[in-house]
Protein backbone atom coordinates (compact mmCIF):
# COMPACT_ATOMS: atom_id res chain seq x y z
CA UNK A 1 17.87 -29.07 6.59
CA UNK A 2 18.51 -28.03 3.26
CA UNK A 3 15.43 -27.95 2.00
CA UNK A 4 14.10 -25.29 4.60
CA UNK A 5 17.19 -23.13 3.99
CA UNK A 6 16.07 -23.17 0.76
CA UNK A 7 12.70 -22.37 1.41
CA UNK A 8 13.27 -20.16 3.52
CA UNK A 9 16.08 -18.05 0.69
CA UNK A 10 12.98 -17.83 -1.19
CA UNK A 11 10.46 -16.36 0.79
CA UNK A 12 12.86 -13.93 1.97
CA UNK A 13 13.65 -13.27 -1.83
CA UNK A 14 10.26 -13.17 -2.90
CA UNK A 15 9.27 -10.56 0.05
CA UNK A 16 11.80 -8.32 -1.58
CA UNK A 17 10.16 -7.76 -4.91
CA UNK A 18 6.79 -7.11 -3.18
CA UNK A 19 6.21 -3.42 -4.71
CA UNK A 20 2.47 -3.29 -3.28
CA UNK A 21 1.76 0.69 -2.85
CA UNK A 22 -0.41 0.28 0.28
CA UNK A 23 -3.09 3.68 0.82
CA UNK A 24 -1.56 4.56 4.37
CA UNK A 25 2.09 4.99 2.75
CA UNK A 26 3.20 8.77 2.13
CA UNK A 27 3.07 10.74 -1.09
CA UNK A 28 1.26 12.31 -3.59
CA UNK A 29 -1.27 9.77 -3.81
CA UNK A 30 -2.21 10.06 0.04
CA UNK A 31 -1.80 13.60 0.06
CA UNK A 32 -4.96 13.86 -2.48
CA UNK A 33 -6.78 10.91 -0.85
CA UNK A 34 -6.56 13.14 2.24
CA UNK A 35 -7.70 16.40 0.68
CA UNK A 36 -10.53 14.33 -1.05
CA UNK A 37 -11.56 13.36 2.21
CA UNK A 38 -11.42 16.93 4.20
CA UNK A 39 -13.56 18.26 1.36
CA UNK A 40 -16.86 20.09 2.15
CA UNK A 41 -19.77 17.55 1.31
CA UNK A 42 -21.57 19.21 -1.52
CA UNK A 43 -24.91 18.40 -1.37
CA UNK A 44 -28.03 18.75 -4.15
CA UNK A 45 -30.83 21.23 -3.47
CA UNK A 46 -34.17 20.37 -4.43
């Protein structure tokens, strides 16, 4: 049993360093991923 504790203690300790920024989480960065996106298409003429 004290080997799963164990293993357990770790995962749990490694989950809490996880920094991944993820695109759906709020901010800066998804405000201008958002106005990117809404922009009018600008499109060549020929």
């Amino acid at each position: 049993m004290k080997t799963n504790s164990r293993f357990i203690k770790s995962v749990i300790d490694a989950a809490e360093k996880n920094e991944t920024v993820l695109p759906w989480t709020r901010g800066a960065r998804r405000a201008a991923f958002i106005a990117k996106r809404q922009a009018p298409i600008k499109r060549k003429t020929a």
